[in-house]
Protein backbone atom coordinates (compact mmCIF):
# COMPACT_ATOMS: atom_id res chain seq x y z
CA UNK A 1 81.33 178.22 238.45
CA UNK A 2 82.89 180.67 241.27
CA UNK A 3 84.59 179.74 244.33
CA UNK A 4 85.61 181.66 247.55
CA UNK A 5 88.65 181.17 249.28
CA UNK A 6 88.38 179.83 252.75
CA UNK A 7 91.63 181.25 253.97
CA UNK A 8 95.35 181.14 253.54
CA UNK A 9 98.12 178.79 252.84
CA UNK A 10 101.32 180.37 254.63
CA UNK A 11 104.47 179.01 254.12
CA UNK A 12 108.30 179.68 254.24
CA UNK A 13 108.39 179.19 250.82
CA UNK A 14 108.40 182.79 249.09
CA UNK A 15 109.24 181.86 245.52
CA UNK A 16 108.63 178.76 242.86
CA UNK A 17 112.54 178.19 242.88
CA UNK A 18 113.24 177.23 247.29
CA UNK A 19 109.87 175.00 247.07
CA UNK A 20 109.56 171.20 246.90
CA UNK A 21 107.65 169.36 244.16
CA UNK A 22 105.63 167.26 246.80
CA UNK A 23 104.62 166.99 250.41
CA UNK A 24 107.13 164.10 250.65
CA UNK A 25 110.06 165.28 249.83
CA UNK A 26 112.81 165.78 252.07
CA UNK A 27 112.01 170.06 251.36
CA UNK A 28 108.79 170.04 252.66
CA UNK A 29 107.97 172.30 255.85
CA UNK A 30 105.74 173.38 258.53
CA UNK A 31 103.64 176.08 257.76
CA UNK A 32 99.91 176.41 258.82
CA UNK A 33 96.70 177.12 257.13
CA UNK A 34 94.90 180.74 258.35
CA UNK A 35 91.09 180.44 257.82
CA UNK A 36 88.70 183.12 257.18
CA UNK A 37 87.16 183.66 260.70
CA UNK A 38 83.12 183.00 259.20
CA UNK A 39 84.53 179.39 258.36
CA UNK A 40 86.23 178.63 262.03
CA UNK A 41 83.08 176.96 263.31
CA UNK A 42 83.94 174.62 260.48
CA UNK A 43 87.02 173.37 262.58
CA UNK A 44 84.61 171.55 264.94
CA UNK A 45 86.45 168.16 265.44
CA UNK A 46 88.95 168.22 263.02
CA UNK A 47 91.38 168.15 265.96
CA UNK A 48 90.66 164.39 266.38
CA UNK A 49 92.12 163.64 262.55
CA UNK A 50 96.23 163.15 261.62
CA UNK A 51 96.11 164.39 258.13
CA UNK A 52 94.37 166.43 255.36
CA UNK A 53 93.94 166.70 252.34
CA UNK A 54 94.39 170.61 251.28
CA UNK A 55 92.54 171.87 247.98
CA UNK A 56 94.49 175.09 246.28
CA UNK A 57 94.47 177.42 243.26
CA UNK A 58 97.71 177.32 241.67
CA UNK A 59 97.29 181.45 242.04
CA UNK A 60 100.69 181.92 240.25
CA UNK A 61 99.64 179.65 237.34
CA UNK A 62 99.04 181.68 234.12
CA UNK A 63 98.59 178.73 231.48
CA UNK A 64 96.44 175.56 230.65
CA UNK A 65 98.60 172.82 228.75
CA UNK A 66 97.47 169.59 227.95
CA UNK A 67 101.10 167.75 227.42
CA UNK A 68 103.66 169.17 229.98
CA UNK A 69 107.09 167.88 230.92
CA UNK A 70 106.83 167.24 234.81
CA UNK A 71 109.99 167.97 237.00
CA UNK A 72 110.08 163.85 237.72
CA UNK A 73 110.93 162.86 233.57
CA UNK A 74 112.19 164.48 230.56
CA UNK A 75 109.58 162.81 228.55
CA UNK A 76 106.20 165.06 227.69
CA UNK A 77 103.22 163.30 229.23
CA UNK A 78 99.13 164.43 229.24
CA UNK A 79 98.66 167.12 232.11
CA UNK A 80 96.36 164.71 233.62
CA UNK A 81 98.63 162.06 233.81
CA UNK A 82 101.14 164.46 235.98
CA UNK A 83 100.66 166.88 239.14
CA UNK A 84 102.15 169.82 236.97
CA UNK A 85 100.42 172.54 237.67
CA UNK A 86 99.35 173.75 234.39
CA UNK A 87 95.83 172.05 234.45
CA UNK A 88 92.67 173.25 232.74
CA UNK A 89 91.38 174.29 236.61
CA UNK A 90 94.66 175.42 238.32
CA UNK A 91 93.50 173.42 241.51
CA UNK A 92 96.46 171.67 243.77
CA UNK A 93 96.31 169.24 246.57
CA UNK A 94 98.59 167.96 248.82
CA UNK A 95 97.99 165.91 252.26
CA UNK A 96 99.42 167.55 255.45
CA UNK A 97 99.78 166.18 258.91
CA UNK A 98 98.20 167.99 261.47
CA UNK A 99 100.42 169.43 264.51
CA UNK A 100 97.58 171.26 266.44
CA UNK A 101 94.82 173.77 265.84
CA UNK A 102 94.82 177.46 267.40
CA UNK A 103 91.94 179.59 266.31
CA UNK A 104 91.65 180.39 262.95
CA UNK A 105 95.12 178.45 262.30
CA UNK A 106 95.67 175.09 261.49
CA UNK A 107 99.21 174.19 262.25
CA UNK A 108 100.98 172.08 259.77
CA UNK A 109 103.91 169.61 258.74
CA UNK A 110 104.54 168.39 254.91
CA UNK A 111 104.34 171.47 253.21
CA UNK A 112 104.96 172.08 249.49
CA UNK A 113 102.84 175.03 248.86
CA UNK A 114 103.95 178.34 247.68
CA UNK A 115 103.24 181.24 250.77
CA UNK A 116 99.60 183.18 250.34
CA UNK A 117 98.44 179.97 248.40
CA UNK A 118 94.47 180.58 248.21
CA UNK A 119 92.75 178.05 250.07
CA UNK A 120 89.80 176.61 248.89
CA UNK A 121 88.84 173.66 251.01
CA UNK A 122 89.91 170.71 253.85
CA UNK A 123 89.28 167.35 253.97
CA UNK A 124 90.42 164.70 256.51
CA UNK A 125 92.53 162.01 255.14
CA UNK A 126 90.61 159.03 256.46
CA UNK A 127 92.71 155.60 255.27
CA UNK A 128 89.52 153.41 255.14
CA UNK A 129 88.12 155.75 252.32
CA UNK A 130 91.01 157.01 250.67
CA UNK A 131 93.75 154.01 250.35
CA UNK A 132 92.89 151.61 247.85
CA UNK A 133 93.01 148.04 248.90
CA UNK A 134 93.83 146.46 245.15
CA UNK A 135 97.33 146.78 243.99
CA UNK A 136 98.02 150.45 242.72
CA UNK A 137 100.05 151.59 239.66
CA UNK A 138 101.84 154.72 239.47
CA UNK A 139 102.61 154.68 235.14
CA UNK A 140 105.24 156.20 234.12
CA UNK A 141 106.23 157.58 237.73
CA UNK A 142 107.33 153.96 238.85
CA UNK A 143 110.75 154.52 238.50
CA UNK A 144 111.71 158.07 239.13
CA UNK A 145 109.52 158.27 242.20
CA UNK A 146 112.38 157.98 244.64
CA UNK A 147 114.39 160.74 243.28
CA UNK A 148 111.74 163.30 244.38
CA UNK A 149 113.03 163.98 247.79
CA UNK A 150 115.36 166.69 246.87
CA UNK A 151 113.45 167.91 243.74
CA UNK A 152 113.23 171.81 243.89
CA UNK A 153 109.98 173.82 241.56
CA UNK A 154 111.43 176.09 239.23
CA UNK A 155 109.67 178.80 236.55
CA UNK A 156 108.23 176.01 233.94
CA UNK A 157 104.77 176.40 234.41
CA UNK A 158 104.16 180.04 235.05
């Protein structure tokens, strides 16, 4: 399996330590997303969309665990029960509102991604397809969920 970048995440966040945990949180910034120019013609109409979904390699991420401690609960949980990024495929993704699109450069708001992030794919974040109508469950996140606005990244996972 092999996968090509499709451009750039750029961000002010220059190191693990200044960057928020989540695109929610209070920390999250503007930044933009610079594509590779042979995948512009791929922007056709993706002006008339609020929000994406952004699909990243954790490129700082040396490890694979399967039980992590996640920066929302001191208790050790399955990697695939968290967002930590020590996963067996170091892939992120966060959704970002769109501000506008220049070029090559899709301009951005809800950042939580580390600058020169490799980009590996967009989606549009379409609430018909992706927002479940039943009831959702969050596990063991229900309660600390609301302290993540001011939650900071640090050095666990690299």
């Amino acid at each position: 399996m092999e996968f090509k970048a499709i451009g750039v995440v750029k961000s002010q966040f220059k190191s693990l330590e200044e960057m928020p945990i989540q695109p929610t949180g209070d920390l999250a910034s503007p930044g933009y997303l610079e594509i590779e120019e042979s995948y512009v013609e791929g922007l056709k109409d993706l002006d008339g969309f609020s929000h994406l979904y952004i699909l990243y390699h954790f490129h700082k991420v040396k490890q694979s665990k399967l039980l992590v401690k996640p920066f929302m609960d001191d208790a050790v949980h399955g990697v695939f029960a968290t967002r930590a990024p020590v996963r067996p495929n170091a892939i992120g993704m966060s959704v970002v509102a769109i501000d506008r699109i220049e070029g090559c450069r899709i301009y951005i708001q809800n950042l939580d991604v580390l600058d020169g992030t490799p980009l590996l794919d967009i989606k549009p974040y379409v609430p018909a397809f992706d927002l479940p109508q039943a009831p959702v469950r969050v596990g063991w996140l229900d309660k600390p969920a609301e302290a993540i606005q001011a939650r900071k990244s640090d050095q666990r996972f690299v």
